[in-house]
N, C-alpha and C. Protein backbone atom coordinates (compact mmCIF):
# COMPACT_ATOMS: atom_id res chain seq x y z
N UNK A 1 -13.37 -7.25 2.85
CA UNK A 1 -13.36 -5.91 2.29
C UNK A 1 -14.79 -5.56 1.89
N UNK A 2 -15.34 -4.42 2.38
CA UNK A 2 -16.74 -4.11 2.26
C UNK A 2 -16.46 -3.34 0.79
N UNK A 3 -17.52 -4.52 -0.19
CA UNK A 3 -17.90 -4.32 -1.53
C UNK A 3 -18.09 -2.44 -2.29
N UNK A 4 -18.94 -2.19 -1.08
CA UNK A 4 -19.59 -0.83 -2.01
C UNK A 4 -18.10 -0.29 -1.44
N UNK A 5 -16.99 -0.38 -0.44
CA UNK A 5 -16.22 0.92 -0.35
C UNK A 5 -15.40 0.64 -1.34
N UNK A 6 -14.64 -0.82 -1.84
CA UNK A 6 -13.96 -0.94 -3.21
C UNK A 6 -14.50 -0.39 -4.56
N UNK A 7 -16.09 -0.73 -4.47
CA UNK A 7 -16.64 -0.39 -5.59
C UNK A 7 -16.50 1.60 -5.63
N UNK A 8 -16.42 1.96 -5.00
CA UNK A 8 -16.87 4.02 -4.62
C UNK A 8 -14.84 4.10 -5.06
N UNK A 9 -14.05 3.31 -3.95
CA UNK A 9 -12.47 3.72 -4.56
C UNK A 9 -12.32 3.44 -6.06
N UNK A 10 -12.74 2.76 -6.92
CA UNK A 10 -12.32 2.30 -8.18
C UNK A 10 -13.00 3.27 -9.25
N UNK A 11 -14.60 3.75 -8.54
CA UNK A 11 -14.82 4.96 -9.09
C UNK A 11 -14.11 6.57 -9.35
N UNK A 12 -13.40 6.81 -7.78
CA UNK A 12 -12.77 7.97 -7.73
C UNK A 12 -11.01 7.49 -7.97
N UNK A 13 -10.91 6.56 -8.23
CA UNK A 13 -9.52 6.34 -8.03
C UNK A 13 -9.40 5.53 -10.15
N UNK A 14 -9.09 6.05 -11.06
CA UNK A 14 -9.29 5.63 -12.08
C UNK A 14 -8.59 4.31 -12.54
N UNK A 15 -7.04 4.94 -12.24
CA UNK A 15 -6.37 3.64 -11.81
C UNK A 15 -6.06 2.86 -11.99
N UNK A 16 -6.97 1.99 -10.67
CA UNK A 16 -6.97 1.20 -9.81
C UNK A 16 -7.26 -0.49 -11.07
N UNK A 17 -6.21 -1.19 -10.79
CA UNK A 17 -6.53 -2.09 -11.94
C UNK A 17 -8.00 -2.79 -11.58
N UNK A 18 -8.83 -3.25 -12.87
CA UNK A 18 -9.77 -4.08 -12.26
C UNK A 18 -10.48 -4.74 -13.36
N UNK A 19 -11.42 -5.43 -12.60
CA UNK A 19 -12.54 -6.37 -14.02
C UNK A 19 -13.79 -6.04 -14.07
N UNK A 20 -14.75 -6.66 -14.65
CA UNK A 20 -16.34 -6.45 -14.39
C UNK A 20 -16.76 -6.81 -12.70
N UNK A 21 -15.71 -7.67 -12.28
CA UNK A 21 -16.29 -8.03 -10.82
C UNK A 21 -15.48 -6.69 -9.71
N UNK A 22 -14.50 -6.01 -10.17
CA UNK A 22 -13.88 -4.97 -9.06
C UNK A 22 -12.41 -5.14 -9.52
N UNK A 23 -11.83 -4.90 -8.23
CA UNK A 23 -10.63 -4.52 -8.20
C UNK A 23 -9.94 -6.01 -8.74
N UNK A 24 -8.92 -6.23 -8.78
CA UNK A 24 -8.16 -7.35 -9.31
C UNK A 24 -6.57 -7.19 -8.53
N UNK A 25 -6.05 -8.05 -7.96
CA UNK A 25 -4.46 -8.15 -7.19
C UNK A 25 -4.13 -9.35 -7.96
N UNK A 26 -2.38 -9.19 -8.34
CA UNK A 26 -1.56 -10.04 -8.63
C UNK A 26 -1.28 -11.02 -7.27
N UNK A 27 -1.05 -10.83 -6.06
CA UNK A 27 -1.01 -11.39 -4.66
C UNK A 27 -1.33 -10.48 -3.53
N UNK A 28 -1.50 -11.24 -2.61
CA UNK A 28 -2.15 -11.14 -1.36
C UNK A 28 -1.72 -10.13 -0.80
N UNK A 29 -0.71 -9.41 -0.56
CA UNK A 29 -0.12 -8.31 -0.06
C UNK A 29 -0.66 -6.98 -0.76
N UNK A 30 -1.25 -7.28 -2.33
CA UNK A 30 -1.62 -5.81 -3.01
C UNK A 30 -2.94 -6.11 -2.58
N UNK A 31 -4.14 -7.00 -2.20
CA UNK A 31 -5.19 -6.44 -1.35
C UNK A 31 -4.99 -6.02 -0.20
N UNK A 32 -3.88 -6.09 0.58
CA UNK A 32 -3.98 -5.95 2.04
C UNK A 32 -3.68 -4.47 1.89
N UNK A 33 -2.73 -4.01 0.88
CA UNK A 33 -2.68 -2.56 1.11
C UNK A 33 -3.57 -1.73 0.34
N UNK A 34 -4.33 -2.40 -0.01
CA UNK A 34 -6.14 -1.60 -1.09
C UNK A 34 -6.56 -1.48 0.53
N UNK A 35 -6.89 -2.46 0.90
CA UNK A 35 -7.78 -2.64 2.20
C UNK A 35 -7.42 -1.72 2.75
N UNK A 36 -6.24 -1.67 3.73
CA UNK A 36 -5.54 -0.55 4.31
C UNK A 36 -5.83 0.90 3.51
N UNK A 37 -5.65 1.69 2.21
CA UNK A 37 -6.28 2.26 1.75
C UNK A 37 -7.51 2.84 1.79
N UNK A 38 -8.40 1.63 1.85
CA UNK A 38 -10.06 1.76 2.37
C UNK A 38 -10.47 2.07 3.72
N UNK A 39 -9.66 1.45 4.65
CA UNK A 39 -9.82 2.23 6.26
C UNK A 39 -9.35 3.02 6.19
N UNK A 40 -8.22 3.52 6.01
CA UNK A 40 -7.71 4.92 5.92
C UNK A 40 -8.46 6.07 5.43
N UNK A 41 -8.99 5.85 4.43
CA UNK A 41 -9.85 6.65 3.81
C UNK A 41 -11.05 6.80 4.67
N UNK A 42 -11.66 5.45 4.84
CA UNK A 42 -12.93 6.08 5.35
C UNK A 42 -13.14 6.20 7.05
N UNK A 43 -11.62 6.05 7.68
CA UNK A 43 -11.69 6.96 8.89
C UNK A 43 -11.17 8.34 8.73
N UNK A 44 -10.99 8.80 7.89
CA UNK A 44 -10.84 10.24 7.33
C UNK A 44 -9.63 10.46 7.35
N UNK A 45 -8.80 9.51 6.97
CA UNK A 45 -7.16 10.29 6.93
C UNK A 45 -6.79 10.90 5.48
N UNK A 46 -7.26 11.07 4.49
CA UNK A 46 -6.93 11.54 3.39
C UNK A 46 -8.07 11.69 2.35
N UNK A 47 -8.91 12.42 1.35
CA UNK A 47 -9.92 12.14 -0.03
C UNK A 47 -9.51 11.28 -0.93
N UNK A 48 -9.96 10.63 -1.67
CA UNK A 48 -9.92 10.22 -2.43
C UNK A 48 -9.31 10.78 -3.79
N UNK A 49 -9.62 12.20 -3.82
CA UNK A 49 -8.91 13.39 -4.91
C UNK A 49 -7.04 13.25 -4.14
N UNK A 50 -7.23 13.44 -3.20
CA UNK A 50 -5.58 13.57 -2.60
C UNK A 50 -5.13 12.30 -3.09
N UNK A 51 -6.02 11.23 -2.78
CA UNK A 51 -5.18 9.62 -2.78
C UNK A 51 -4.55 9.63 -4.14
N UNK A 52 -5.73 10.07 -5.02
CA UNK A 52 -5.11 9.78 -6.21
C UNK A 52 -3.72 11.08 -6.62
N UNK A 53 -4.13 12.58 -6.28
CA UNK A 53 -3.18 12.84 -6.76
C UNK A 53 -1.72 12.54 -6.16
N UNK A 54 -1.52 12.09 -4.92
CA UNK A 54 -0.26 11.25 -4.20
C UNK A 54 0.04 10.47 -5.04
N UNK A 55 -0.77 9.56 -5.49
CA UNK A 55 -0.88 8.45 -6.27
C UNK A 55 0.27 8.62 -7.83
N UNK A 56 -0.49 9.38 -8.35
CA UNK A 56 -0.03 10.09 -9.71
C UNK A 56 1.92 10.79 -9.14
N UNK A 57 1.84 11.36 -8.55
CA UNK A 57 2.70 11.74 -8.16
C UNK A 57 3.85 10.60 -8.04
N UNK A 58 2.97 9.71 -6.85
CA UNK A 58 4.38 8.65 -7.00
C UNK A 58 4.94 7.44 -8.13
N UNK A 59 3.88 7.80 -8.86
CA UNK A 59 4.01 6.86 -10.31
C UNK A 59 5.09 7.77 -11.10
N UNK A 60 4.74 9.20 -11.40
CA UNK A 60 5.27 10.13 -11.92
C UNK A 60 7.08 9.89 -11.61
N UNK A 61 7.42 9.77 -10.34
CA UNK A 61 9.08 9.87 -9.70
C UNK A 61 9.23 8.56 -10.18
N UNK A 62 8.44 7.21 -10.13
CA UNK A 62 9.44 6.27 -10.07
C UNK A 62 9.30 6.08 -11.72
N UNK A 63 8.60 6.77 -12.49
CA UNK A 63 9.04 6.22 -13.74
C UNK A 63 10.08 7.26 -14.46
N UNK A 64 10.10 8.22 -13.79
CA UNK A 64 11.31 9.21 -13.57
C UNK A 64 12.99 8.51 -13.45
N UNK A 65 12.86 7.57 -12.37
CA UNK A 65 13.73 7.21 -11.98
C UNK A 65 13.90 5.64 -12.78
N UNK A 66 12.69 5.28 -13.70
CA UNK A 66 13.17 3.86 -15.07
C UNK A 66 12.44 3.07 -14.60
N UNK A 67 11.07 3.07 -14.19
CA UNK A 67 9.98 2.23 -13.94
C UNK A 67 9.13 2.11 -15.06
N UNK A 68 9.37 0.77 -15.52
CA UNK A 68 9.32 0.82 -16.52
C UNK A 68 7.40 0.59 -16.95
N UNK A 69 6.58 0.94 -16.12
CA UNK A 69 5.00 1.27 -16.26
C UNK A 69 4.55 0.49 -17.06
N UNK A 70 4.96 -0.98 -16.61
CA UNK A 70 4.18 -2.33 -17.55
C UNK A 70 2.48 -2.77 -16.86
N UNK A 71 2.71 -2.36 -15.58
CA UNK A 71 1.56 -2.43 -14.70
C UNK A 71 1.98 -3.49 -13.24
N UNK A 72 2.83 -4.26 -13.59
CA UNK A 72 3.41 -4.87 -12.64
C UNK A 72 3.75 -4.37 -11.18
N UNK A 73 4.15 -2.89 -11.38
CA UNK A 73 4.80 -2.20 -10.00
C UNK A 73 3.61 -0.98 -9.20
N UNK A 74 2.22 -1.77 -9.81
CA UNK A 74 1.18 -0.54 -9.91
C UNK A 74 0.97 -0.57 -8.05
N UNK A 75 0.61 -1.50 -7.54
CA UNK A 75 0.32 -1.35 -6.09
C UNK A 75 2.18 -1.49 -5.63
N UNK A 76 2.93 -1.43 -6.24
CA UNK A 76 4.06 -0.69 -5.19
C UNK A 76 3.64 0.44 -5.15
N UNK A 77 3.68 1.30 -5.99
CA UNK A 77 3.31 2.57 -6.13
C UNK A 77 2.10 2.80 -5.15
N UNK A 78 1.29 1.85 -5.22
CA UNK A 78 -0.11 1.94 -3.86
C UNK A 78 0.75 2.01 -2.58
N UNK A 79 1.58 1.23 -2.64
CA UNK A 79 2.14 1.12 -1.14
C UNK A 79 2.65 2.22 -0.85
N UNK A 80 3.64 3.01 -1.58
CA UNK A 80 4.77 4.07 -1.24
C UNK A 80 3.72 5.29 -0.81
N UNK A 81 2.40 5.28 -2.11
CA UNK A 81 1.71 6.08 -1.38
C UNK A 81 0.96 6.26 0.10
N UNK A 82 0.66 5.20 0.22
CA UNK A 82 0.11 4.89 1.87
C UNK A 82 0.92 5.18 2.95
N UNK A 83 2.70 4.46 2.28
CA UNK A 83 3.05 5.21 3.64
C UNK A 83 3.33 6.58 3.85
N UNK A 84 3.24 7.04 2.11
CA UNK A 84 3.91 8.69 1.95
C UNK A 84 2.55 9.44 3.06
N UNK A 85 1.48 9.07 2.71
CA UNK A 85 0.29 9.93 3.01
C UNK A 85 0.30 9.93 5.06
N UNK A 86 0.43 8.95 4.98
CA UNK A 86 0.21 8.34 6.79
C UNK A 86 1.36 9.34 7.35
N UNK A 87 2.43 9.35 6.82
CA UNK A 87 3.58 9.92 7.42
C UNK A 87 3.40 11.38 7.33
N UNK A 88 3.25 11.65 5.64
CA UNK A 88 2.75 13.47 5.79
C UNK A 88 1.20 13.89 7.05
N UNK A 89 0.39 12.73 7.32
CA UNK A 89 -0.56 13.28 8.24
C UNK A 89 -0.40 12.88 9.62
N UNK A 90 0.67 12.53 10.09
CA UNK A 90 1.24 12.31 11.23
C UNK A 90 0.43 11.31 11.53
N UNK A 91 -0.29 10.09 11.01
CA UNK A 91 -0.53 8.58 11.42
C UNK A 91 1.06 8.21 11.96
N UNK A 92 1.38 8.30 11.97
CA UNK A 92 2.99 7.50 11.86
C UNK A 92 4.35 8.38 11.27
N UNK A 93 5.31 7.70 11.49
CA UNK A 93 6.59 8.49 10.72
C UNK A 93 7.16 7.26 9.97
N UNK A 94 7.77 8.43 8.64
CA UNK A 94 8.32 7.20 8.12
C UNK A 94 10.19 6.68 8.61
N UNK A 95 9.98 7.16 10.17
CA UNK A 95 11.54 6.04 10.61
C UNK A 95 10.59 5.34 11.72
N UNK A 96 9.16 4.94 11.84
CA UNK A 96 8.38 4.43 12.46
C UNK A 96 8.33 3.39 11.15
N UNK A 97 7.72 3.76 9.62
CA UNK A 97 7.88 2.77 8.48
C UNK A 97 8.91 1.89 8.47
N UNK A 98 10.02 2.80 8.61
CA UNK A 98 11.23 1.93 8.29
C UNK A 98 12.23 1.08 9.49
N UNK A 99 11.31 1.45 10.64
CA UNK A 99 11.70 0.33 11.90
C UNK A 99 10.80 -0.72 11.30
N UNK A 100 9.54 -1.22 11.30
CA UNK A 100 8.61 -2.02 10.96
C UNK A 100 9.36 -2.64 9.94
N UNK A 101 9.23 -2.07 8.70
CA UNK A 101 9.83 -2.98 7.64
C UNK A 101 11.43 -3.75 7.50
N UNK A 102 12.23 -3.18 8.37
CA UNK A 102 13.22 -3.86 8.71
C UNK A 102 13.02 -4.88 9.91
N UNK A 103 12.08 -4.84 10.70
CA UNK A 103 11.92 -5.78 11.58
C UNK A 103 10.97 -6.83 10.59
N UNK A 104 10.15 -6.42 9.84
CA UNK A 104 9.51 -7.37 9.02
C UNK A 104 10.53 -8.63 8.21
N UNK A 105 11.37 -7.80 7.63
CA UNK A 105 12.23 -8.61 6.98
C UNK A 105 13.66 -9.37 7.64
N UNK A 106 13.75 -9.02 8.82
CA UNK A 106 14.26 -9.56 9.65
C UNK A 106 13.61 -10.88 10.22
N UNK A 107 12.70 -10.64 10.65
CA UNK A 107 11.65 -11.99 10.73
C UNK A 107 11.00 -13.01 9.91
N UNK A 108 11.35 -12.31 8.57
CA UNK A 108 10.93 -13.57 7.12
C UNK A 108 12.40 -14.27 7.25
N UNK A 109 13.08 -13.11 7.29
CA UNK A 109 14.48 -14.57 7.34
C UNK A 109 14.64 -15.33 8.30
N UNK A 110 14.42 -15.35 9.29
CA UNK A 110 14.15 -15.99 10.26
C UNK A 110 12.99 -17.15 9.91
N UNK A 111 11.85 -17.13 9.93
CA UNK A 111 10.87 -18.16 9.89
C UNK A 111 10.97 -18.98 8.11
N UNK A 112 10.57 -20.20 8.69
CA UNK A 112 10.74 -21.04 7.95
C UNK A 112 9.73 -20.89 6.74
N UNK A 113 10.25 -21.44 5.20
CA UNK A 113 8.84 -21.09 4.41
C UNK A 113 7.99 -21.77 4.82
N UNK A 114 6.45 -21.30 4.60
CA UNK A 114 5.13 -21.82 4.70
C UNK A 114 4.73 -21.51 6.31
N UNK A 115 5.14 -21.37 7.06
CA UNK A 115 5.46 -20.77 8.38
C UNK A 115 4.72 -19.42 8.82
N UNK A 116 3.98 -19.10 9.66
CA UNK A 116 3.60 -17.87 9.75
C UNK A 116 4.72 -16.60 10.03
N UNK A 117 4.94 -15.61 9.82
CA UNK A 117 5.85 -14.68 10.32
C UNK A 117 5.10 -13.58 11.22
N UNK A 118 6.07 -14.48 12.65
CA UNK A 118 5.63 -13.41 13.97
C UNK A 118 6.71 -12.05 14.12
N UNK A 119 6.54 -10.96 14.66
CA UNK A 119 7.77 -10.02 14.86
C UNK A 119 7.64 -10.76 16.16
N UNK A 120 8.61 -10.88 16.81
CA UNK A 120 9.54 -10.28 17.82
C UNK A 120 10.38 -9.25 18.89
N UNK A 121 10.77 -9.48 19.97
CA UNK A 121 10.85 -7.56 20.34
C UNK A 121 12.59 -7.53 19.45
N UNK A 122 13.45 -9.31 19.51
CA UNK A 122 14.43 -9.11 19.11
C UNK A 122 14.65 -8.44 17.31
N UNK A 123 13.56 -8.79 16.48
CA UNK A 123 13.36 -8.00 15.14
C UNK A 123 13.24 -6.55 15.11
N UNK A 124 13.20 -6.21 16.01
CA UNK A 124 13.58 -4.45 15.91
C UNK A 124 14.91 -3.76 16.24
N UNK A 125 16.07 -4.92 17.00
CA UNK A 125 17.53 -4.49 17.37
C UNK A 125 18.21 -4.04 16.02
């Protein structure tokens, strides 16, 4: 992850949890979708003003709906936004999201723990 583009998101993105050294993830999956975030952004699919107000927005519904805003569910909320944004700018659709993620989790049950998880063409039936 190129330093100065985390360091420029954590500026415009208030947020974004972090320390004196940058951003900070509970596990490996909440950098992969910062990262994802950061290409997205800086191949021009969305500002940084939009990211965040998506952002705000989707924090706003799920604590609407009893999220209970301990900080724990902060990059779900990263995630829902990424795919909300990709899908409103026609990167993708979200029954393109929701083939993927059911083939995703189709294939964790499948592979053994510690195991890499490959898709398959049969993880998308």
């Amino acid at each position: 992850m190129d330093p100065s583009a985390a360091a420029r998101a954590t500026t415009e993105v208030r947020s974004i949890p972090r320390d004196e050294a940058g951003p900070v993830f509970r596990e490996p999956w909440e950098a992969h979708a910062f990262a994802m975030a950061l290409t997205l952004h800086e191949r021009g699919v969305f500002s940084w003003p939009e990211w965040a107000a998506t952002l705000a927005d989707e924090i706003k519904r799920a604590q609407a709906a009893g999220d209970p805003d301990t900080g724990a569910t902060y990059y779900r909320h990263w995630l829902n936004t990424l795919e909300r944004l990709v899908a409103q700018k026609g990167v993708t659709s979200f029954e393109a999201l929701h083939r993927y993620r059911d083939a995703w989790d189709h294939a964790a049950d499948r592979t053994p723990h510690g195991k890499p998880i490959e898709l398959r063409p049969e993880d998308f039936a």
